[in-house]
C-alpha atoms as a PDB file:
ATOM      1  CA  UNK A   1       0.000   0.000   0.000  1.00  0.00           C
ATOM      2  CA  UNK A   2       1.571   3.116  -1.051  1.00  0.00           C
ATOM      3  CA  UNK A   3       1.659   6.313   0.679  1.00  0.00           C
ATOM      4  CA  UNK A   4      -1.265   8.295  -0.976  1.00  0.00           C
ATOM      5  CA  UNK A   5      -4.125   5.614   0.524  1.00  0.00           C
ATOM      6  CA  UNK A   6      -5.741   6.193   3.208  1.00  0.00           C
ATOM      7  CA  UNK A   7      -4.666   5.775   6.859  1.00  0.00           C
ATOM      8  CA  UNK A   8      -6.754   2.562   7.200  1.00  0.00           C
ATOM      9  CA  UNK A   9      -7.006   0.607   4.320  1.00  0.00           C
ATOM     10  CA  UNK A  10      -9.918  -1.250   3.338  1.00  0.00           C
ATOM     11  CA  UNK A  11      -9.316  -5.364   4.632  1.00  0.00           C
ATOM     12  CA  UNK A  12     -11.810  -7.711   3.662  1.00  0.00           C
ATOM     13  CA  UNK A  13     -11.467 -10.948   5.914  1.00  0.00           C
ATOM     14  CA  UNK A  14     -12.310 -14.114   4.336  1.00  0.00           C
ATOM     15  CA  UNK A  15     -13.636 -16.766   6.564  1.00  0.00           C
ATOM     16  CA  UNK A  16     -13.762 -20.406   4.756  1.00  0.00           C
ATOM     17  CA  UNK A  17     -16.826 -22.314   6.975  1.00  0.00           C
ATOM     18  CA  UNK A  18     -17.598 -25.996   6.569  1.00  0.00           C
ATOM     19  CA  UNK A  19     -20.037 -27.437   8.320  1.00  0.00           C
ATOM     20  CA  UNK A  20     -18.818 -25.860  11.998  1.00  0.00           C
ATOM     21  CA  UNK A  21     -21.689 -23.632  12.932  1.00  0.00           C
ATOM     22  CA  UNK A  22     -20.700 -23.376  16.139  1.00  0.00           C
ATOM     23  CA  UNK A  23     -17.141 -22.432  15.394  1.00  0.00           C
ATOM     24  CA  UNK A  24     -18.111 -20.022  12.784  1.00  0.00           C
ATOM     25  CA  UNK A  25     -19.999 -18.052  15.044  1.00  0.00           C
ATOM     26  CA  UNK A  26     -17.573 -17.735  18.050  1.00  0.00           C
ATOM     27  CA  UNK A  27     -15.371 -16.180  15.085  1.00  0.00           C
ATOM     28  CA  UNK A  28     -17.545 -13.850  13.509  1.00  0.00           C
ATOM     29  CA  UNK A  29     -18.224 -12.704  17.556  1.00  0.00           C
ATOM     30  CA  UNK A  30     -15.023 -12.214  17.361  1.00  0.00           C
ATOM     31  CA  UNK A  31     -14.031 -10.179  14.792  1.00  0.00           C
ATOM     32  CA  UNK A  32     -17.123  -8.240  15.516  1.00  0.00           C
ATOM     33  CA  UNK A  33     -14.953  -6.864  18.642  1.00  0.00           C
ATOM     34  CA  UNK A  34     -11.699  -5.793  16.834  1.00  0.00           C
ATOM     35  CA  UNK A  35     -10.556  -2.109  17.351  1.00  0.00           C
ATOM     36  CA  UNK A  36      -9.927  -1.711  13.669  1.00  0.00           C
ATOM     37  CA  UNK A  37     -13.039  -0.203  11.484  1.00  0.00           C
ATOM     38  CA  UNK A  38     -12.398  -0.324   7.913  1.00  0.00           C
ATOM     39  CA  UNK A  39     -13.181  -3.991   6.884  1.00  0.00           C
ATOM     40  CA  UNK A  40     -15.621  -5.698   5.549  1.00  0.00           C
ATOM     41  CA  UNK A  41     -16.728  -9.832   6.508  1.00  0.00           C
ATOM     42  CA  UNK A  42     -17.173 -12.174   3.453  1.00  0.00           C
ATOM     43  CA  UNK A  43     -18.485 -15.156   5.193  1.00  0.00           C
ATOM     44  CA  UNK A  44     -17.605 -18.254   2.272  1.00  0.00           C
ATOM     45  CA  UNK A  45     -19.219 -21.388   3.158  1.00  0.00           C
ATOM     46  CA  UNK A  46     -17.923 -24.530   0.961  1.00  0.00           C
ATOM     47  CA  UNK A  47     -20.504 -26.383   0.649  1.00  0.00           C
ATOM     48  CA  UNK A  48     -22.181 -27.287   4.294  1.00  0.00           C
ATOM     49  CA  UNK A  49     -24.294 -30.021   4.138  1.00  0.00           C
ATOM     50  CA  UNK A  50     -25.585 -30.185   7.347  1.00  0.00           C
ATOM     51  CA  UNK A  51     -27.810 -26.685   7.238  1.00  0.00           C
ATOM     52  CA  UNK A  52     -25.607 -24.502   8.517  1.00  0.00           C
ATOM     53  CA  UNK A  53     -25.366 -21.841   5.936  1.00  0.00           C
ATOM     54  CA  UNK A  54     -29.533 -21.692   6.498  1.00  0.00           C
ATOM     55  CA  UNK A  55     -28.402 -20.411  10.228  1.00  0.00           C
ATOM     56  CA  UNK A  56     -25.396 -18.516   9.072  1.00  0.00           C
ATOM     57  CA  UNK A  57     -27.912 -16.592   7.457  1.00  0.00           C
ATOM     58  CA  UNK A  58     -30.571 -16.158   9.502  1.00  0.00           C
ATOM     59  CA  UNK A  59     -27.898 -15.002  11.963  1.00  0.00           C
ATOM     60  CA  UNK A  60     -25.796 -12.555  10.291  1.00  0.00           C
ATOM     61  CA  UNK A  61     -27.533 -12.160   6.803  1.00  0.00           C
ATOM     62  CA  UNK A  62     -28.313  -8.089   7.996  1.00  0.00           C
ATOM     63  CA  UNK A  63     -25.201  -7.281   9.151  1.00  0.00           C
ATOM     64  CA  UNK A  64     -23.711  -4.619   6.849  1.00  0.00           C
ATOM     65  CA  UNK A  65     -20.345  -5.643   7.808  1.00  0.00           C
ATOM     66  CA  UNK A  66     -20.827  -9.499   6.345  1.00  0.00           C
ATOM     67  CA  UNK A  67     -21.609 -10.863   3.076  1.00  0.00           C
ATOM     68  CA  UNK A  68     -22.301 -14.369   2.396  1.00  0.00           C
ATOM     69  CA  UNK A  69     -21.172 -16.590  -0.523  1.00  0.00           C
ATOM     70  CA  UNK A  70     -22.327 -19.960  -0.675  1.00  0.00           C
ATOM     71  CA  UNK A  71     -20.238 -22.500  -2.627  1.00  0.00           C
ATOM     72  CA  UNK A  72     -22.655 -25.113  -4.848  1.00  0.00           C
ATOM     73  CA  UNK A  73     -19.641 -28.043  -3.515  1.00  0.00           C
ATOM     74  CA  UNK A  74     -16.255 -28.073  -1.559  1.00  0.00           C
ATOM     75  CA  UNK A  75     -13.699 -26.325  -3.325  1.00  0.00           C
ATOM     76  CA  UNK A  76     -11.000 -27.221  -0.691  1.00  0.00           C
ATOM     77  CA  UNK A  77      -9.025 -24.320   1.432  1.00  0.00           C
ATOM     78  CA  UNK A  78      -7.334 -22.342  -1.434  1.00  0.00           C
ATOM     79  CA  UNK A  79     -10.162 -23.004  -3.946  1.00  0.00           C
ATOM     80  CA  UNK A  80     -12.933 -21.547  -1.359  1.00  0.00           C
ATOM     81  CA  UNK A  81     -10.815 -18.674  -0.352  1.00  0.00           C
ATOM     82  CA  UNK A  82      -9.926 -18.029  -3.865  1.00  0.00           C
ATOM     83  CA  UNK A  83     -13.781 -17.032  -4.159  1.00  0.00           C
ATOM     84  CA  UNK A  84     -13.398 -14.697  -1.748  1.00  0.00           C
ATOM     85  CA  UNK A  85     -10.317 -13.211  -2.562  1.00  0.00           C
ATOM     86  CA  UNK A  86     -12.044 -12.363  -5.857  1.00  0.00           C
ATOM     87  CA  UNK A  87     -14.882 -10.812  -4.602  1.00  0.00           C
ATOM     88  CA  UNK A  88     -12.510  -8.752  -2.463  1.00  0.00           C
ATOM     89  CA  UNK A  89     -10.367  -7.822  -4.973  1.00  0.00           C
ATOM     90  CA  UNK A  90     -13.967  -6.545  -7.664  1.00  0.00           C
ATOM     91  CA  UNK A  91     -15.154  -4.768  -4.292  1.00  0.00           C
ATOM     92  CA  UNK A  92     -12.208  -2.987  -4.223  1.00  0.00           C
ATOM     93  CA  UNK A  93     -10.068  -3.918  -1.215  1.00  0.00           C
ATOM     94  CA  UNK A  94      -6.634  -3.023  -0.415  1.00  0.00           C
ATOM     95  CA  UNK A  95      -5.680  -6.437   1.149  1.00  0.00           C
ATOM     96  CA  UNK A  96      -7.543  -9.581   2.124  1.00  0.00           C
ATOM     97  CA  UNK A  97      -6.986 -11.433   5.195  1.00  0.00           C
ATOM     98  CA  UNK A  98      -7.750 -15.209   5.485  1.00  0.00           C
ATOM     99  CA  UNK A  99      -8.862 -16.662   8.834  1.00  0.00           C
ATOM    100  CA  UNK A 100      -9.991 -19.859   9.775  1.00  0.00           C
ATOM    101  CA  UNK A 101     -13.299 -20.126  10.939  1.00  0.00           C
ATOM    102  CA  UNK A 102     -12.094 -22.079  14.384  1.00  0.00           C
ATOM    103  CA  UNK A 103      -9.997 -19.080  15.525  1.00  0.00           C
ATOM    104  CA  UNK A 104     -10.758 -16.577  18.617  1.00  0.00           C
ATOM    105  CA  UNK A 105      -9.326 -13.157  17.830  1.00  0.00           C
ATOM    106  CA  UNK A 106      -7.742 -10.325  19.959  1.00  0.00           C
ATOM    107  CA  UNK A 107      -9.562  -7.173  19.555  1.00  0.00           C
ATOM    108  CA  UNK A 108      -6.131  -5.377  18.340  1.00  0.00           C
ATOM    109  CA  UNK A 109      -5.098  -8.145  15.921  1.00  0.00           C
ATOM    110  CA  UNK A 110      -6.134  -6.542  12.863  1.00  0.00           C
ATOM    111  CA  UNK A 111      -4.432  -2.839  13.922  1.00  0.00           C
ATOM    112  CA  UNK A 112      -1.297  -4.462  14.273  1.00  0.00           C
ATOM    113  CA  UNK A 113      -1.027  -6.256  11.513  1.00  0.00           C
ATOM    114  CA  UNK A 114      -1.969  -3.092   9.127  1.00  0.00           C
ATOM    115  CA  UNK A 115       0.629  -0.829  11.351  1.00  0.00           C
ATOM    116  CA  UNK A 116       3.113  -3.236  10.851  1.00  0.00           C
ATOM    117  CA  UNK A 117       2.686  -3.343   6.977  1.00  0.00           C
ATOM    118  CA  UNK A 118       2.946   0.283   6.860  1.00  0.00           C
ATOM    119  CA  UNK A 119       6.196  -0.364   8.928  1.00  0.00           C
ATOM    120  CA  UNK A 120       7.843  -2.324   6.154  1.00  0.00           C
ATOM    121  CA  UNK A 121       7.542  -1.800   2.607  1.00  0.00           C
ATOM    122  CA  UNK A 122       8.499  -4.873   1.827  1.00  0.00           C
ATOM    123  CA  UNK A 123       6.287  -6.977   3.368  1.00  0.00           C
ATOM    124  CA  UNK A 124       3.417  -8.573   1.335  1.00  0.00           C
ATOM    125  CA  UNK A 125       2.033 -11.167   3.696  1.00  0.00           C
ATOM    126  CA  UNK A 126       1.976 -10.846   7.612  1.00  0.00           C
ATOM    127  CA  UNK A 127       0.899 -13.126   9.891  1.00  0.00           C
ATOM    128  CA  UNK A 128       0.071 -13.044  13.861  1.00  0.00           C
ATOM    129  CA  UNK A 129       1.488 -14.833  16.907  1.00  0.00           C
ATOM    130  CA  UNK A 130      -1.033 -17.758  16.984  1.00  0.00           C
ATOM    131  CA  UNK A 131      -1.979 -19.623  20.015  1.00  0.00           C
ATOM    132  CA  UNK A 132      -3.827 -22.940  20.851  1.00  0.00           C
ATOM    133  CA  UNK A 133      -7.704 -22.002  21.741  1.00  0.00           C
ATOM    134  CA  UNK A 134      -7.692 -24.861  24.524  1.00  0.00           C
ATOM    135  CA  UNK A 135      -3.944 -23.482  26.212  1.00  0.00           C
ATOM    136  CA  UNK A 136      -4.462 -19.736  25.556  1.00  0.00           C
ATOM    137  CA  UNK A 137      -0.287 -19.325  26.643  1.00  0.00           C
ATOM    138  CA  UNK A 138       0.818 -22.512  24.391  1.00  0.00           C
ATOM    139  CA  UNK A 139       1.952 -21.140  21.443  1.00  0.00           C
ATOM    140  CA  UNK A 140       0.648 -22.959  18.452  1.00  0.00           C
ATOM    141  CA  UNK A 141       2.689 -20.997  15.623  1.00  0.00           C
ATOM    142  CA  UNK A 142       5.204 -18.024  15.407  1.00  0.00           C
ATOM    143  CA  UNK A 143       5.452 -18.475  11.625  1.00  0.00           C
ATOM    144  CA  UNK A 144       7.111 -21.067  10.258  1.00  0.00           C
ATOM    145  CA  UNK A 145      10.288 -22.895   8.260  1.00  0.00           C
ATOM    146  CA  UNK A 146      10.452 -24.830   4.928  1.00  0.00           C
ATOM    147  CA  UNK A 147      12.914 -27.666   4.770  1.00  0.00           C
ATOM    148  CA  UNK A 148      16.200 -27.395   2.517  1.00  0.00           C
ATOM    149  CA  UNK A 149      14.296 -29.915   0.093  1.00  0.00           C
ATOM    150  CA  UNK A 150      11.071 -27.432   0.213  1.00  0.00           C
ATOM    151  CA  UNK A 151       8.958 -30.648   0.631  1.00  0.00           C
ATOM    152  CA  UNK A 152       7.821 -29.887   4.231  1.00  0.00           C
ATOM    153  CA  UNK A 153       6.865 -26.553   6.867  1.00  0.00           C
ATOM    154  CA  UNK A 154       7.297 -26.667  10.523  1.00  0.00           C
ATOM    155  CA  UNK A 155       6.010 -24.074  12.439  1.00  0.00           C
ATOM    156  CA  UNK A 156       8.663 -21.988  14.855  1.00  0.00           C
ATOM    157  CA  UNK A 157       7.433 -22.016  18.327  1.00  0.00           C
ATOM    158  CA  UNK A 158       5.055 -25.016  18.161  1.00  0.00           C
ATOM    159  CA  UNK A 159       3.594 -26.075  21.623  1.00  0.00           C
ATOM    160  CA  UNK A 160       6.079 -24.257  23.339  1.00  0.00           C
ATOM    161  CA  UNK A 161       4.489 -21.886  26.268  1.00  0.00           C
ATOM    162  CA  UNK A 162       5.039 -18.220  25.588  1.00  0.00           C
ATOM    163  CA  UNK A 163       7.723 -16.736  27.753  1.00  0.00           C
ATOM    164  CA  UNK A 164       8.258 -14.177  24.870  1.00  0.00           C
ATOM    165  CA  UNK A 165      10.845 -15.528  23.512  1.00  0.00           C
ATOM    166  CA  UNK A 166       9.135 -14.919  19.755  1.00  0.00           C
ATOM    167  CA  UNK A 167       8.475 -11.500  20.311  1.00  0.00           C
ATOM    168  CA  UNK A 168      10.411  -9.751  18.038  1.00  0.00           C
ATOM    169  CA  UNK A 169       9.295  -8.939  14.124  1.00  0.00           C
ATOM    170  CA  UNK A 170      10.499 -11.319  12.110  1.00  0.00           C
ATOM    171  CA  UNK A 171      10.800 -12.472   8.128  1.00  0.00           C
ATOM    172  CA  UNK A 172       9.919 -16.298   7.894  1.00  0.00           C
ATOM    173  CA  UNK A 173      10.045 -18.739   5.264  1.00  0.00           C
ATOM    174  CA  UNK A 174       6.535 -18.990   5.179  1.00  0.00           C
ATOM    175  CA  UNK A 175       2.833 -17.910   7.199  1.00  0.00           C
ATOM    176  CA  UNK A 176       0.196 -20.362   8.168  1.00  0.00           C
ATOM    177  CA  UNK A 177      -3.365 -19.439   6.103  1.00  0.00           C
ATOM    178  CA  UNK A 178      -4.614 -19.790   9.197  1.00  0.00           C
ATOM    179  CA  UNK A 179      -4.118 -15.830   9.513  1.00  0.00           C
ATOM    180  CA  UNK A 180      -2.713 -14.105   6.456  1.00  0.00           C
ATOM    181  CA  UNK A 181      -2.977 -10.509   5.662  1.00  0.00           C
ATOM    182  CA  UNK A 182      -2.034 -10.400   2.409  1.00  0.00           C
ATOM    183  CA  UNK A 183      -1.617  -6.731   0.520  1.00  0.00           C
ATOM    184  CA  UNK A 184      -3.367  -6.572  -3.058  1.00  0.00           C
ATOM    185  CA  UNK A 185      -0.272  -5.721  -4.962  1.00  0.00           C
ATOM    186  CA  UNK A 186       1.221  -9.157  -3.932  1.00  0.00           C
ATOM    187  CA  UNK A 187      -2.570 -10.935  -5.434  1.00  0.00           C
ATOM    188  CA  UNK A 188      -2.621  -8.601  -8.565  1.00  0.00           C
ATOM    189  CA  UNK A 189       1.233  -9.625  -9.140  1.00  0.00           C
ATOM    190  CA  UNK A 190       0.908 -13.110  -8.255  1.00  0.00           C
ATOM    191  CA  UNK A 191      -2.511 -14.274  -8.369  1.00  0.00           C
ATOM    192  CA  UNK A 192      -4.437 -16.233  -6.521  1.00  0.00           C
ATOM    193  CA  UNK A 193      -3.853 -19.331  -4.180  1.00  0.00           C
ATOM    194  CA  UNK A 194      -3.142 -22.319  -5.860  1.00  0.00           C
ATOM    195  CA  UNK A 195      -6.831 -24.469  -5.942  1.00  0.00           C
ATOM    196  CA  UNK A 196      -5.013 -27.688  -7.117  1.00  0.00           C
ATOM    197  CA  UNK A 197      -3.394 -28.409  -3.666  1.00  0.00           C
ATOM    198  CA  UNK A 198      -7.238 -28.567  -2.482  1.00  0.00           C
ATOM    199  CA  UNK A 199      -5.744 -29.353   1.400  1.00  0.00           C
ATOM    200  CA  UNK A 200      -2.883 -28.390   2.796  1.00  0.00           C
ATOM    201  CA  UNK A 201       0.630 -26.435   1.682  1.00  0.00           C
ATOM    202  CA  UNK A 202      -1.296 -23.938  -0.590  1.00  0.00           C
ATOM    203  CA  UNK A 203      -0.513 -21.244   2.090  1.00  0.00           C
ATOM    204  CA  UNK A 204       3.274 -22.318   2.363  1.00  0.00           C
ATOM    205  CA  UNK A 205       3.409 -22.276  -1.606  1.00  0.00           C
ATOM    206  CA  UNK A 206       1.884 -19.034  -1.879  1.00  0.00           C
ATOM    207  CA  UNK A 207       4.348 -17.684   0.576  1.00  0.00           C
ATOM    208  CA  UNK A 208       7.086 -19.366  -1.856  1.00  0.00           C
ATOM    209  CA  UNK A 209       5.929 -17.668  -4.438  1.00  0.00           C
ATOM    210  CA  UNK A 210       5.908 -14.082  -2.863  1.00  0.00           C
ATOM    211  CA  UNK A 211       8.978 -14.204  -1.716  1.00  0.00           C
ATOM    212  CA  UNK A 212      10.476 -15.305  -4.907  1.00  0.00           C
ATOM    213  CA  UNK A 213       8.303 -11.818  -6.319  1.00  0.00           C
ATOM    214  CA  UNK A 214      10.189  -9.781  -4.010  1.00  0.00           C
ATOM    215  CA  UNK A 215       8.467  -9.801  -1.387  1.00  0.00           C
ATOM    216  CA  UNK A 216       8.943 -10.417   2.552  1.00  0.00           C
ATOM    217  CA  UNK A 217       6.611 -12.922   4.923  1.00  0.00           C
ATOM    218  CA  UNK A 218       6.779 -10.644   8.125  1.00  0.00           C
ATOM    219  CA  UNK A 219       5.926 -11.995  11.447  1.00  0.00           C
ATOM    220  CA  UNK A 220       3.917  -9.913  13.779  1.00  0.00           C
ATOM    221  CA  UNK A 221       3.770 -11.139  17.296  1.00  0.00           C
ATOM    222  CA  UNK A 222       2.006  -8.359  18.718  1.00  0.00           C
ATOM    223  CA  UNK A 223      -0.934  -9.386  16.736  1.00  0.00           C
ATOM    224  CA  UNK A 224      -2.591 -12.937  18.372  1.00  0.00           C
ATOM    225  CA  UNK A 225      -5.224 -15.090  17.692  1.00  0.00           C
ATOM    226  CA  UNK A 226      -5.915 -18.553  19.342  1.00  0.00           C
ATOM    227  CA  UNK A 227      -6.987 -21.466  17.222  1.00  0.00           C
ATOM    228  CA  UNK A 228      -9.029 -24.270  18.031  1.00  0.00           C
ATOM    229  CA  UNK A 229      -6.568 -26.681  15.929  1.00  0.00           C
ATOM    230  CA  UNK A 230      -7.497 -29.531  13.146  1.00  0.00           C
ATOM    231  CA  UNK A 231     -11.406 -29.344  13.598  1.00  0.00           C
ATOM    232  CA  UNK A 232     -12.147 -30.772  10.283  1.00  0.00           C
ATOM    233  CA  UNK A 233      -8.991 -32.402   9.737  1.00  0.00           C
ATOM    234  CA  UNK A 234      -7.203 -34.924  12.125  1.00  0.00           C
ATOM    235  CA  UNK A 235      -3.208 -35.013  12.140  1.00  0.00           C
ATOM    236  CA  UNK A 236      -2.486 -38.747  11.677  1.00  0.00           C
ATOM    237  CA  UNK A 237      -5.503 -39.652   9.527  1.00  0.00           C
ATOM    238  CA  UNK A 238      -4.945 -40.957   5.975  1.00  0.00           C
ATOM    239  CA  UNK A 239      -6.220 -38.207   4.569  1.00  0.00           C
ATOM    240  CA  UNK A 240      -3.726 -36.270   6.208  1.00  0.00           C
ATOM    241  CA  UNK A 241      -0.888 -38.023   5.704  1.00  0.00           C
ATOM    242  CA  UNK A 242      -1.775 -38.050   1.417  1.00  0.00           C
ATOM    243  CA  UNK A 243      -1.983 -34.826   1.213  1.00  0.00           C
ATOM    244  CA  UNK A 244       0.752 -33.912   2.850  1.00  0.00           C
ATOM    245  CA  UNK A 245       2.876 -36.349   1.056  1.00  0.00           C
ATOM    246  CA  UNK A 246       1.288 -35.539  -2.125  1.00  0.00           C
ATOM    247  CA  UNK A 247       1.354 -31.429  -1.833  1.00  0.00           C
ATOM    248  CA  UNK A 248       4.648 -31.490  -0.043  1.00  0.00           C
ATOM    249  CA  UNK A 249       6.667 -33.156  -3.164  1.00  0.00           C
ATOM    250  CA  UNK A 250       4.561 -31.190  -5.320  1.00  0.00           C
ATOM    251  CA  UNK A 251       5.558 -27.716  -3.583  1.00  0.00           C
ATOM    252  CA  UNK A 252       9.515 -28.705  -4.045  1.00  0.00           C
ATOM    253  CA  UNK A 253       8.740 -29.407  -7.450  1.00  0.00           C
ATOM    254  CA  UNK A 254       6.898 -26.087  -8.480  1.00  0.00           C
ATOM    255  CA  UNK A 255       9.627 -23.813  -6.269  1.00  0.00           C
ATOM    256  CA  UNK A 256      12.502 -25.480  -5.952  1.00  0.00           C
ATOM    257  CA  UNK A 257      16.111 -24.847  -8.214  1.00  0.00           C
ATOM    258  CA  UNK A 258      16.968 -27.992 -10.651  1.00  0.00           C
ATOM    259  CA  UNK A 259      18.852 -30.083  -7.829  1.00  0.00           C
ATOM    260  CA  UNK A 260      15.878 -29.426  -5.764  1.00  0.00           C
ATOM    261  CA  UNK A 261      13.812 -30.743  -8.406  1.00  0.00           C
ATOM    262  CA  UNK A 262      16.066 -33.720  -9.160  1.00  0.00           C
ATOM    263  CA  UNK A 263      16.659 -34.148  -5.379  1.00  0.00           C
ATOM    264  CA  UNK A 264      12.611 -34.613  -4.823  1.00  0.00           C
ATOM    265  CA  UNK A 265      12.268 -37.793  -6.913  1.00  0.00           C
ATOM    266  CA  UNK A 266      15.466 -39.390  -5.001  1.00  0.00           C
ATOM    267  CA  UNK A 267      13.118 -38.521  -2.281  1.00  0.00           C
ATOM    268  CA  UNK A 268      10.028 -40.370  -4.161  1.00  0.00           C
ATOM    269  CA  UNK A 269      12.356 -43.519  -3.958  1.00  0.00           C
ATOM    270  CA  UNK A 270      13.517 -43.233  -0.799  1.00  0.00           C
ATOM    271  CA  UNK A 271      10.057 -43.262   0.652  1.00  0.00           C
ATOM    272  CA  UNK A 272       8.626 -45.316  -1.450  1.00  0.00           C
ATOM    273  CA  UNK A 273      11.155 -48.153  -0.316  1.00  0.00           C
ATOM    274  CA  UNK A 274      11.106 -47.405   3.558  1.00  0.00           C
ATOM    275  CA  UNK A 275       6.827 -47.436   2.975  1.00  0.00           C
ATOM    276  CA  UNK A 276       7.062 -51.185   1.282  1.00  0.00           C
ATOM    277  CA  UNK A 277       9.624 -52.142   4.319  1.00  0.00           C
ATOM    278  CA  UNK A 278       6.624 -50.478   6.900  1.00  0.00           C
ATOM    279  CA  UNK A 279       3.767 -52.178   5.210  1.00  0.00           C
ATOM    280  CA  UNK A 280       5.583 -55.487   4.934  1.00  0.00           C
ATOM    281  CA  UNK A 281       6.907 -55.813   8.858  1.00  0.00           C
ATOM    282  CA  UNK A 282       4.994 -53.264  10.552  1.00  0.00           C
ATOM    283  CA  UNK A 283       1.476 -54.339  10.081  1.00  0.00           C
ATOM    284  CA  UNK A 284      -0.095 -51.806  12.782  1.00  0.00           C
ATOM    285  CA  UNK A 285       1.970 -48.879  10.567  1.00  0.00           C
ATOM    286  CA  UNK A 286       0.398 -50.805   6.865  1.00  0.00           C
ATOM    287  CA  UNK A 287      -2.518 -48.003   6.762  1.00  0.00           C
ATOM    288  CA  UNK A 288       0.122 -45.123   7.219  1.00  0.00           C
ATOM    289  CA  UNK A 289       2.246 -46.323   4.581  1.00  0.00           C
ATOM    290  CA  UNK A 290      -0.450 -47.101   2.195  1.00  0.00           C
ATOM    291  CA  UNK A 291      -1.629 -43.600   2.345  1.00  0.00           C
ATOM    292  CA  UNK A 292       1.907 -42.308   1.775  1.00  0.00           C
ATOM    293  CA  UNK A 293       2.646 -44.206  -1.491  1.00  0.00           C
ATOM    294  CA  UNK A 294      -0.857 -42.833  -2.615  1.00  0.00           C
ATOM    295  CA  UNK A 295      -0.166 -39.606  -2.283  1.00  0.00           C
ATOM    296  CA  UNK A 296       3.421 -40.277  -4.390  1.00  0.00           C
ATOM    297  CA  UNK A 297       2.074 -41.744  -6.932  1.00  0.00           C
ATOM    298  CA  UNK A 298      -0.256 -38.959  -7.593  1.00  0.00           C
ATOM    299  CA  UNK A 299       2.319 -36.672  -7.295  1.00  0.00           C
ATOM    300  CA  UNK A 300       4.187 -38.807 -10.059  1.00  0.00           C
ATOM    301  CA  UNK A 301       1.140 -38.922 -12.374  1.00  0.00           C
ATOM    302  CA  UNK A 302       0.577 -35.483 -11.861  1.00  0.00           C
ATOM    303  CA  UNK A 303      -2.856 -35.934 -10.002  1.00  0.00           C
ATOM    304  CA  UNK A 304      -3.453 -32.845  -7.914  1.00  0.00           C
ATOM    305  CA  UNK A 305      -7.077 -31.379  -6.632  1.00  0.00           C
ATOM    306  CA  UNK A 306      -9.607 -33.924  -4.472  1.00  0.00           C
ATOM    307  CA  UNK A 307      -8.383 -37.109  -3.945  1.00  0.00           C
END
């Protein structure tokens, strides 16, 4: 954002709802208490099935401040936020921040991102200090680091309790999508998330790619949110485990230098064998492995989107 907008930019914050009513609305609540005034709520629900977007609706459908979209199916995280990064963008806003829908904000998260941006030039995409929901001093994320291969992220800080020892400003290799503010000069440069991921590593890729534009992933712990953690999606469960095998090899291969690129499929083989050796000794480990090789050999056949 350059000099000659306005003090407060316009942010329209996308939250991407799936059949968590409940969890939706203790967000919305939330943001309804933030200190910052110039935003706008596009509510973008991917395809509920179990009536919530009828009490979405009925609840905030008169609330200037909101707008609902209602996706016909699930688009997956990048390809529902996509929809409303593009209404955003047509309505005129001069960034867009994504937040999940199982997050509790504080009321001064939004200021301090949008100070902080005005801070540093160079920053396209800022993200807050992000706690667990359930341990509100356990931090759950400080921003996070990609691996030399580029085929995994890890946040910084994870489950560590906050002594404030991530308290500084800080570039990172990459933000969580659970809360990105991302300016409109990195989306009109850039474009859009990447839809074919459908779950998981979109956000990390999108950071990749900003970065490689020029721009920096900034940090900013004085802005925190606490996040209710894998509601729809359970670490460990086969679906898990493909896409993040899957999108993980795919991210080194879209960012990564040559020997990156050559490196990744030496990867392929080496988990391909050490998955045979687990499904052929470790029977209690077979479902694990089987969901592994699935996601590499869509990654090899070039299979991306909904499993």
């Amino acid at each position: 954002m350059d000099d000659t907008q306005k003090s407060n930019p316009l942010v329209h914050i996308i939250v991407l709802t799936w059949n968590e009513y409940n969890d939706t609305v203790e967000c919305l609540e939330s943001l309804g208490k933030i200190n910052y005034s110039n935003y706008k709520i596009i509510l973008v629900d991917n395809g509920s099935r179990d009536g919530s977007i009828q009490k979405l609706r009925e609840r905030f459908g008169k609330d200037e401040k909101v707008r609902i979209i209602a996706n016909e199916k699930n688009l997956g995280f990048a390809g529902g936020n996509n929809v409303g990064i593009k209404y955003a963008m047509n309505k005129g806003a001069d960034a867009v921040l994504l937040i999940n829908n199982d997050t509790i904000v504080d009321p001064n998260f939004l200021t301090e991102l949008v100070k902080a941006e005005k801070e540093n030039k160079q920053a396209g995409i800022l993200g807050s200090k992000i706690y667990y929901e359930g341990d509100p001093k356990r931090i759950w994320s400080a921003g996070g680091k990609v691996s030399k291969l580029l085929t995994k992220g890890v946040h910084i800080g994870y489950d560590e309790i906050d002594n404030g020892q991530y308290d500084e400003t800080k570039k990172r290799d990459y933000l969580t999508g659970c809360c990105l503010l991302i300016k409109k000069e990195v989306i009109k440069k850039i474009g859009v998330l990447s839809d074919d991921y459908f779950l998981y590593y979109e956000d990390t890729d999108y950071c990749l790619r900003a970065r490689k534009a020029g721009y920096d992933c900034l940090y900013i712990p004085a802005s925190k949110i606490w996040h209710k953690v894998s509601r729809s999606s359970k670490p460990g469960s086969s679906s898990y485990i493909y896409y993040h095998t899957r999108n993980g090899l795919a991210m080194a291969r879209r960012n990564g230098s040559p020997l990156i690129k050559f490196l990744t499929y030496l990867n392929c083989l080496f988990l391909f064998l050490k998955q045979i050796v687990k499904y052929v000794f470790m029977p209690a480990k077979r479902k694990w492995a089987v969901a592994v090789l699935e996601g590499e050999r869509d990654f090899l056949l070039g299979k991306m989107g909904k499993k």
